[in-house]
Structure formats: C-alpha cells, structure tokens
C-alpha atoms as a PDB file:
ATOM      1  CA  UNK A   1      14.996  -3.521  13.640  1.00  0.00           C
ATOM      2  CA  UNK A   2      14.076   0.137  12.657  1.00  0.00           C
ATOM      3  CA  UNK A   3      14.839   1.581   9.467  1.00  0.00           C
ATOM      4  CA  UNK A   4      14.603   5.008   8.665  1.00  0.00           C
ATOM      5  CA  UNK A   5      13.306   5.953   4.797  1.00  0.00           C
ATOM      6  CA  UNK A   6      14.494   9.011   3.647  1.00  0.00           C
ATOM      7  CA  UNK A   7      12.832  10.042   0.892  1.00  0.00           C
ATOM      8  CA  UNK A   8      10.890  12.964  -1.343  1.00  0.00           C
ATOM      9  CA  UNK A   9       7.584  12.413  -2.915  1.00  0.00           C
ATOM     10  CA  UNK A  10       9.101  13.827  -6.172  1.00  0.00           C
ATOM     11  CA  UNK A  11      11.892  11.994  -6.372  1.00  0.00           C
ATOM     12  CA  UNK A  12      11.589   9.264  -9.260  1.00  0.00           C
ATOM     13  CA  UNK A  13      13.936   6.751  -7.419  1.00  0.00           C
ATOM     14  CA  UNK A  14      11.688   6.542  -4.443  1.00  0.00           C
ATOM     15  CA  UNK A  15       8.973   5.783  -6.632  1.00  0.00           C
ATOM     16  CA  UNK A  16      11.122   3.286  -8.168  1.00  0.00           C
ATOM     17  CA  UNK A  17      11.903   1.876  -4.765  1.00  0.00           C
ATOM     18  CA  UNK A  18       8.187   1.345  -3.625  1.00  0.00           C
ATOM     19  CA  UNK A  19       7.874  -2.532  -4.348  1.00  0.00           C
ATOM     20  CA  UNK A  20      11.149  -3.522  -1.808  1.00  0.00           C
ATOM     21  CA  UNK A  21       9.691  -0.865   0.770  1.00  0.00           C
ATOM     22  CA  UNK A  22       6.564  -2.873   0.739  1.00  0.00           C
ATOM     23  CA  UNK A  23       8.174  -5.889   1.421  1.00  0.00           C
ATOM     24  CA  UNK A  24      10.204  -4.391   4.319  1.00  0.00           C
ATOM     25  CA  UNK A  25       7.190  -3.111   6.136  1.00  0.00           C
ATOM     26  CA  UNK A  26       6.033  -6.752   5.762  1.00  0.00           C
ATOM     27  CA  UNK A  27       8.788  -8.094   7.637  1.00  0.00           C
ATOM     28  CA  UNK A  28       7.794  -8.836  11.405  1.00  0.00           C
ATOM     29  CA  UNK A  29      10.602  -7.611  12.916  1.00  0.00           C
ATOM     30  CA  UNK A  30      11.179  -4.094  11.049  1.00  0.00           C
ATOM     31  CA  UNK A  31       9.509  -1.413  11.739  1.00  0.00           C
ATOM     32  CA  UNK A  32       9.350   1.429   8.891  1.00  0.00           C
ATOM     33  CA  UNK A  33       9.513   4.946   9.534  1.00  0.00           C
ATOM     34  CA  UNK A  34       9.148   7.285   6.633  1.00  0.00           C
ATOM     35  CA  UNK A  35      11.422  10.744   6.929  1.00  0.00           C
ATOM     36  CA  UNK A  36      10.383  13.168   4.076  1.00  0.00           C
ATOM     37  CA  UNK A  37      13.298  15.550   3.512  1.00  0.00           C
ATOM     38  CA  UNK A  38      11.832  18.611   1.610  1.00  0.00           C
ATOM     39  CA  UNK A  39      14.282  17.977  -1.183  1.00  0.00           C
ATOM     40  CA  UNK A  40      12.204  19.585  -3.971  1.00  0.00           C
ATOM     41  CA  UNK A  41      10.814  21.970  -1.656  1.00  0.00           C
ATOM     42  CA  UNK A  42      10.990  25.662  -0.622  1.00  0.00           C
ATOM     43  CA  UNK A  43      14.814  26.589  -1.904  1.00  0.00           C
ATOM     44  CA  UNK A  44      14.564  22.957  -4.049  1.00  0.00           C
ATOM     45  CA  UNK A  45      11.237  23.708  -5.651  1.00  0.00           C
ATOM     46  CA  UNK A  46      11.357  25.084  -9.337  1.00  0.00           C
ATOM     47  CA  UNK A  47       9.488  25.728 -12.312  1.00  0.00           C
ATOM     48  CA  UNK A  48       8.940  22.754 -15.238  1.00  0.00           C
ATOM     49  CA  UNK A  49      10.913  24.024 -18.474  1.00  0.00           C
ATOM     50  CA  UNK A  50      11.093  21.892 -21.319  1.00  0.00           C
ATOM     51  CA  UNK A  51      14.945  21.333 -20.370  1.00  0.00           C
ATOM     52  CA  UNK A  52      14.068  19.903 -17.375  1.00  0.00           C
ATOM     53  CA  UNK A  53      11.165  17.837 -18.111  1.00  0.00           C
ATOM     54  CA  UNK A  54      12.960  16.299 -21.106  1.00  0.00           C
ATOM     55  CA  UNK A  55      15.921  15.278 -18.323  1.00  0.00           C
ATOM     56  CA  UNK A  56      13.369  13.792 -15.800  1.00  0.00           C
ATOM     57  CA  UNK A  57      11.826  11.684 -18.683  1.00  0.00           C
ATOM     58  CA  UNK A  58      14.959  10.065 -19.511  1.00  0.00           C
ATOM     59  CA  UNK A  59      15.870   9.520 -16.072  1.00  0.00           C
ATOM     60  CA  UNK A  60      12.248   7.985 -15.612  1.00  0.00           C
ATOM     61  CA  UNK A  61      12.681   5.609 -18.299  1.00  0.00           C
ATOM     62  CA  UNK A  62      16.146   4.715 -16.743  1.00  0.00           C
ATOM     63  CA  UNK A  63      13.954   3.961 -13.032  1.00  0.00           C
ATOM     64  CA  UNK A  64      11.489   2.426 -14.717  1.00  0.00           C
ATOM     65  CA  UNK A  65      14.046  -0.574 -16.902  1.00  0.00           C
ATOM     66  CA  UNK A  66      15.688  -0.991 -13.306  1.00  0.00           C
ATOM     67  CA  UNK A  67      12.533  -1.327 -11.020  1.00  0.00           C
ATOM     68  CA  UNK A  68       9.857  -2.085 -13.049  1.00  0.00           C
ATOM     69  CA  UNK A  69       7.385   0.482 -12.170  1.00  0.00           C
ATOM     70  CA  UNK A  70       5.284   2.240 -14.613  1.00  0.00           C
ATOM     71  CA  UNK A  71       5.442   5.911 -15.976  1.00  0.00           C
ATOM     72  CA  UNK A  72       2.974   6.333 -18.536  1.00  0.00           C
ATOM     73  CA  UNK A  73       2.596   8.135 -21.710  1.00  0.00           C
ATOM     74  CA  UNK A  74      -0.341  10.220 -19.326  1.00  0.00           C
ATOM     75  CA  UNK A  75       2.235  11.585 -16.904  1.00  0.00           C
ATOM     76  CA  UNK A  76       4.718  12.338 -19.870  1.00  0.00           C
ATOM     77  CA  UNK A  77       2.070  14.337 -21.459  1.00  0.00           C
ATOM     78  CA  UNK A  78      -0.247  15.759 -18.643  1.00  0.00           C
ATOM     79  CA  UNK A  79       2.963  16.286 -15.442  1.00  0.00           C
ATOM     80  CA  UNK A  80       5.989  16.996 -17.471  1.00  0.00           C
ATOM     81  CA  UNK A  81       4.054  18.431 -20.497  1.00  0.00           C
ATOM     82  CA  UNK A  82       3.007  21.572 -18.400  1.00  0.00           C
ATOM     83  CA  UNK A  83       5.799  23.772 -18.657  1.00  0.00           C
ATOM     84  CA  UNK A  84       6.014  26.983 -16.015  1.00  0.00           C
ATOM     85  CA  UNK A  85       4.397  24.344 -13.670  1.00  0.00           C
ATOM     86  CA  UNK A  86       5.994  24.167 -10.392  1.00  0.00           C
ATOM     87  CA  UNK A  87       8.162  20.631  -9.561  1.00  0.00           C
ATOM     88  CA  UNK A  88       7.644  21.610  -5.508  1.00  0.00           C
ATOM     89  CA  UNK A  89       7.132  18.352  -3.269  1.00  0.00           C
ATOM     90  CA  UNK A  90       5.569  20.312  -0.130  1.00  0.00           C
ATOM     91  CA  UNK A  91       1.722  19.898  -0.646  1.00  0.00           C
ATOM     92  CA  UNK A  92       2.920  16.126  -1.360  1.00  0.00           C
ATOM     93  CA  UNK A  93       4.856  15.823   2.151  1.00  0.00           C
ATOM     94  CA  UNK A  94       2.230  17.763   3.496  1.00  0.00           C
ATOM     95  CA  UNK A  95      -0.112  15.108   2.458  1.00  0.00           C
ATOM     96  CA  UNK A  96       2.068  12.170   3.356  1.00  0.00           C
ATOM     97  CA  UNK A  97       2.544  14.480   7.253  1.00  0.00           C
ATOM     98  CA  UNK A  98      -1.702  14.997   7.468  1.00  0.00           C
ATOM     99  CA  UNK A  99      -2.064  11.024   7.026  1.00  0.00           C
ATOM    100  CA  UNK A 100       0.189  10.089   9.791  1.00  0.00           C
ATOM    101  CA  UNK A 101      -1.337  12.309  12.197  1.00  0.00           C
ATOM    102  CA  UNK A 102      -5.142  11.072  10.866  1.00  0.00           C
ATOM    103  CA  UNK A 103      -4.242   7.381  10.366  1.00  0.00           C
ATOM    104  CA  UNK A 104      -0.664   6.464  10.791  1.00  0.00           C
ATOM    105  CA  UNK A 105      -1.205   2.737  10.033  1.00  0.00           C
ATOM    106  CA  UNK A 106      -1.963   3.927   6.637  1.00  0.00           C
ATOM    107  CA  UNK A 107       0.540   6.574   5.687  1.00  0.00           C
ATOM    108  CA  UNK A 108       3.531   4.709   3.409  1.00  0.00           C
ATOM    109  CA  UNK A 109      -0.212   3.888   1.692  1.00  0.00           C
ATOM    110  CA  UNK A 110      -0.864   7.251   1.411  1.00  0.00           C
ATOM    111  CA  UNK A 111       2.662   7.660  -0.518  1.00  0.00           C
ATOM    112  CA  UNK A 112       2.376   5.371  -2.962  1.00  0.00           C
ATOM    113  CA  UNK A 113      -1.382   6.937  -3.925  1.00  0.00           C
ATOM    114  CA  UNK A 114       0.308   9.614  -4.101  1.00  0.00           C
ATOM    115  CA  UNK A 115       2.900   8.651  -6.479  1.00  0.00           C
ATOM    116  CA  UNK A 116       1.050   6.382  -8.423  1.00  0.00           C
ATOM    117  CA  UNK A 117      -1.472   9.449  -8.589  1.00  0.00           C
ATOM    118  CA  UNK A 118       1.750  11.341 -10.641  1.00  0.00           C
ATOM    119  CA  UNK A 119       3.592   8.519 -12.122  1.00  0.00           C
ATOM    120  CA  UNK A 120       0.676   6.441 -13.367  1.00  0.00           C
ATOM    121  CA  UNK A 121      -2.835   8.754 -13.428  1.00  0.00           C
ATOM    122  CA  UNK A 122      -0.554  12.135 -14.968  1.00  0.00           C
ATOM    123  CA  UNK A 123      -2.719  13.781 -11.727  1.00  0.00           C
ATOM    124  CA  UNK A 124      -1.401  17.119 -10.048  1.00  0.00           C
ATOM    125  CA  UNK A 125       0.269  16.332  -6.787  1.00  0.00           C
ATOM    126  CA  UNK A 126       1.905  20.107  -6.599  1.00  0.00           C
ATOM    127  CA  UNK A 127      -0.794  21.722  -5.410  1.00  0.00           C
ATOM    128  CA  UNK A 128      -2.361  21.253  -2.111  1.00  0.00           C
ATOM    129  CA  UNK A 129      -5.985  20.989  -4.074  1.00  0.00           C
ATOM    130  CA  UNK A 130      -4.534  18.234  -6.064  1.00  0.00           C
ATOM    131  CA  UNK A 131      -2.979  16.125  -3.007  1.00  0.00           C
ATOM    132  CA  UNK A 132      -6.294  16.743  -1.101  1.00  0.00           C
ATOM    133  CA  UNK A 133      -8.135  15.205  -3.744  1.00  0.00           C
ATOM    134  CA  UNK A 134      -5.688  12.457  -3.823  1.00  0.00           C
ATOM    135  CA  UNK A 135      -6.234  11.727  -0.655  1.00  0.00           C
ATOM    136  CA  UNK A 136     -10.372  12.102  -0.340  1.00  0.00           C
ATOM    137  CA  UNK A 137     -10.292  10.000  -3.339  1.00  0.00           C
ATOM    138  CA  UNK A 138      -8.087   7.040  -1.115  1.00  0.00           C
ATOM    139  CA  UNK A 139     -10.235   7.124   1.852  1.00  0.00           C
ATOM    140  CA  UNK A 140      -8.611   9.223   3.615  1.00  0.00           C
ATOM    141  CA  UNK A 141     -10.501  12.298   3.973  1.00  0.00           C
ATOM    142  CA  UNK A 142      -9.317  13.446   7.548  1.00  0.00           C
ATOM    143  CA  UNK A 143      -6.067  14.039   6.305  1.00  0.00           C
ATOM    144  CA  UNK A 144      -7.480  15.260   2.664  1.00  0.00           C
ATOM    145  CA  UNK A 145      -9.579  18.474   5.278  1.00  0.00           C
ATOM    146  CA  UNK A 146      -6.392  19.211   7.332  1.00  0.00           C
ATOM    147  CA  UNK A 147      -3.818  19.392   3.904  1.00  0.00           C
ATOM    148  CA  UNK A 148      -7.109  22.247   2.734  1.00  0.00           C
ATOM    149  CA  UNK A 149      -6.938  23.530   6.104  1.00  0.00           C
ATOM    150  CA  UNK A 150      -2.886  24.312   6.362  1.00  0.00           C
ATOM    151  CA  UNK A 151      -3.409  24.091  10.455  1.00  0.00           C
ATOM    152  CA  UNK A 152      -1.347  25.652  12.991  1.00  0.00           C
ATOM    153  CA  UNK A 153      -0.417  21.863  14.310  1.00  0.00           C
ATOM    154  CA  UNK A 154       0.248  20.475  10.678  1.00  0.00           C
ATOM    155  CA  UNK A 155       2.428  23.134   9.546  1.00  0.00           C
ATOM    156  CA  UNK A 156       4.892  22.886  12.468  1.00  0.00           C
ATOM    157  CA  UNK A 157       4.938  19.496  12.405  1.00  0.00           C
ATOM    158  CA  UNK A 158       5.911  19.833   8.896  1.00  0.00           C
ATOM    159  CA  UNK A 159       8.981  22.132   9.462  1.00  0.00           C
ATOM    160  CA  UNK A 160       9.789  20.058  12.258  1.00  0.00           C
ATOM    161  CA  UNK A 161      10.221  16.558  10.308  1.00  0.00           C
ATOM    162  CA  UNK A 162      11.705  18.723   7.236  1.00  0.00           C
ATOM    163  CA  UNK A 163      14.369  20.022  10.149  1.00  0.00           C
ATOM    164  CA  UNK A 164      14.662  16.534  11.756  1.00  0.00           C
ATOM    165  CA  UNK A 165      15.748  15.088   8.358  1.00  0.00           C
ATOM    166  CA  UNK A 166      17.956  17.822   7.320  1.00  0.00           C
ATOM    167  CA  UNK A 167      20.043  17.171   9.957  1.00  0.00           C
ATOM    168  CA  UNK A 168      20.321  13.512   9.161  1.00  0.00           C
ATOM    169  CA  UNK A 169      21.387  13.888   6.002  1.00  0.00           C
ATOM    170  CA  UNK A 170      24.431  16.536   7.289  1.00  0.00           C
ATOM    171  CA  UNK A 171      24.877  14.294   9.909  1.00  0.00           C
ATOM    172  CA  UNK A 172      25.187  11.570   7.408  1.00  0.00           C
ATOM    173  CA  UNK A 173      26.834  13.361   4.822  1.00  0.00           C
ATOM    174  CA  UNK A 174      23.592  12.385   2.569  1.00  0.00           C
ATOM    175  CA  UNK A 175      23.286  14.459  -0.714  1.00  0.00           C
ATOM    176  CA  UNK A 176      20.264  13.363  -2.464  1.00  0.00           C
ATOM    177  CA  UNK A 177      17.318  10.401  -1.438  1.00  0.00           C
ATOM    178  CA  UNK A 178      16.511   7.646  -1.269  1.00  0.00           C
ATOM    179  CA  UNK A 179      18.094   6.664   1.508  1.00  0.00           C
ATOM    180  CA  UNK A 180      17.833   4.462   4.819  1.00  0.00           C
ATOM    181  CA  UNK A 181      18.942   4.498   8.498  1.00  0.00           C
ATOM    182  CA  UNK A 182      19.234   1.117  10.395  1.00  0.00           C
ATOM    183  CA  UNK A 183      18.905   1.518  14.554  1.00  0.00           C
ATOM    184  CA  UNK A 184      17.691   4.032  16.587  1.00  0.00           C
ATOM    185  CA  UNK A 185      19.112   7.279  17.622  1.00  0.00           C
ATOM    186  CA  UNK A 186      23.209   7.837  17.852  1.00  0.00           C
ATOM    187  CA  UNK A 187      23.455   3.975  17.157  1.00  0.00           C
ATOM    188  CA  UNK A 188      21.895   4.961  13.439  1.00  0.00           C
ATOM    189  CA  UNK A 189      23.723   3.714  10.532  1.00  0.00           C
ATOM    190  CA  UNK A 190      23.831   4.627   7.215  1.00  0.00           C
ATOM    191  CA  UNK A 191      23.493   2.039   4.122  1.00  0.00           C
ATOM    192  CA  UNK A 192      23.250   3.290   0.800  1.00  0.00           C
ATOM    193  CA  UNK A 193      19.842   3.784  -1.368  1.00  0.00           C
ATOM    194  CA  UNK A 194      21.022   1.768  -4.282  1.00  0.00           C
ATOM    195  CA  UNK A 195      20.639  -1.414  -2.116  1.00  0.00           C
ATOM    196  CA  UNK A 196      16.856  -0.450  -2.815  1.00  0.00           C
ATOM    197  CA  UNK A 197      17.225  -1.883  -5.912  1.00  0.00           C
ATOM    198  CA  UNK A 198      19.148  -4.984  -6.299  1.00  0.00           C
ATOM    199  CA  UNK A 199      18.180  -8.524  -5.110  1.00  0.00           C
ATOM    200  CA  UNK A 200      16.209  -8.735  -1.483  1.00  0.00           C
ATOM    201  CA  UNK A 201      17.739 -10.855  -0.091  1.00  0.00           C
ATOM    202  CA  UNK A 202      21.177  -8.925  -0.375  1.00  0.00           C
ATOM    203  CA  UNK A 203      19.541  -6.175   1.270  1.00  0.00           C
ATOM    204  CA  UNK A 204      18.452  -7.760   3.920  1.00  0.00           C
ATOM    205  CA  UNK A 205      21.863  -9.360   4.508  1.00  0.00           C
ATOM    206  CA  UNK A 206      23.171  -5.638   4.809  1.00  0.00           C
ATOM    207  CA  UNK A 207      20.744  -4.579   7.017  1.00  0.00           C
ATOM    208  CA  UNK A 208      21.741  -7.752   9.238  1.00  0.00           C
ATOM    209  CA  UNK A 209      25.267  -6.477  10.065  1.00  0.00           C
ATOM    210  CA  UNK A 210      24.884  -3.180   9.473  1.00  0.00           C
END
C-alpha cells in the first residue's frame, strides 16, 4: 500500500500528526512518501505580527491537548516572539527535498528534526542558515552543504515537487494539509487528515477499503 503525505513543515497539525506517521512507515506493507506542498511558501509566506502569533499559539495549544506533542514555553518566546519575522516554509522543504536526494532512507527523519528543532528547541527553521544547521547538527551534512549551496538540481527539483503537489490538491479539491493519498497514480484516493488523529486502528481500517 502507498500513501501519499501531504504536508508543510510549518503547519502545526503535521507536527501534531508525527507520532501515527511513524507508526505507518513501520508497517511492512506501506510505503510512505512525503509530498511537501509549499503552503506557507512564496505567495503563502508572511511576516510574524503579534496578531498572528497570538492565533498560532492558541491553535498550538489546541494540537498539542489532541496529539500530545510538545510546544514549549522556548518556541512561544524565541519563534512566535519575533515579530516582522518571516512564517515562510521553503528553506524547511528545501531541507526536507536536500535529504531525500542525500539519504532518502532518512528524510521523514529529517522532518521531524526539523520540527522538533521549531516546536521544541524555539530554533530558526525560516532561514536556509537555520535549516542547514539543523541538519549538520542531525548527521546529515550532505544535505545541510546543498540547502547552503541553493544548486541548480535542488532548486528544480523543488519547484517540481511544489508543482506535483499543487496539482493534487486541485485535483483533490484539498484546501489546507495534512493530508493523505492511498494507491498509486489515477487509482489515488483521497481520505481525510483528521483520521491522523483519532485511534490507529480506525485509520488503518480506512486505509483498508479505501
């Protein structure tokens, strides 16, 4: 079974949906294939005002009752406390892009450092010094050189999977992420992201008939 994760590094509910991705890539007969959609980037990046942070912190605390994971007082302070910073995911998908083509095994790894590097550590993953740091600092400095370098290669292979998932989501009628596609190609089928968070073994019922 494939399934398709839509998702944005920026996007709170996809950090809140980490723990049940990890046990899907565990399953021996999935295979999970991370789609990064550029949501918060280019035309969906914009610039931290105290409006905005003061929204994303409730809606944090919301994610955070429902899944469990952790957003600390550091990330309150350090990530939402810097107003006129930039909320832009595209050094983040960069970073998440450079590990698969450096050491695909590793790369929904790579996106939870990431995260947990925001979330958790209150580090700066809106900058492409910040995810390259993130990533030397995991192990991964192939990836961590090539998010520096911005190469030829990297970058179109970044618009490319930003295109590729664009079009899902039209196709799919998909406003916002996380979301997942079950199957392969025109047999792809859409079940919702809120299964992400519920019991297991209901989701894996869905993704049984879907």
């Amino acid at each position: 079974m494939r399934i398709t994760y839509l998702f944005d590094p920026l996007c709170g509910w996809c950090y809140g949906a980490d723990p049940t991705l990890e046990k899907l890539a565990q399953l021996d007969d999935v295979t999970l294939a991370l789609m990064p959609t550029g949501l918060f980037a280019g035309e969906g990046a914009r610039a931290m005002g105290a409006q905005f942070a003061a929204y994303a912190w409730q809606n944090d605390r919301r994610i955070a009752r429902l899944t469990g994971q952790p957003f600390s007082e550091r990330y309150r302070g350090e990530v939402l406390g810097k107003l006129g910073g930039m909320f832009d995911s595209a050094p983040a998908t960069l970073g998440v892009i450079a590990v698969r083509a450096t050491e695909p095994a590793r790369e929904l790894e790579a996106l939870k450092a990431i995260q947990h590097a925001r979330y958790v550590d209150g580090q700066d993953i809106v900058s492409l010094t910040g995810v390259s740091n993130i990533l030397r600092s995991a192990g991964l400095p192939a990836a961590a050189e090539r998010v520096r370098a911005q190469d030829s290669e990297l970058m179109q292979t970044y618009r490319r999977e930003i295109q590729a998932a664009q079009f899902e989501m039209q196709r799919f009628g998909i406003s916002g992420v996380p979301a997942l596609l079950v199957g392969d190609g025109a047999e792809r089928h859409l079940l919702p992201g809120n299964l992400l968070f519920g019991r297991f073994d209901l989701l894996i019922s869905q993704l049984k008939v879907a």
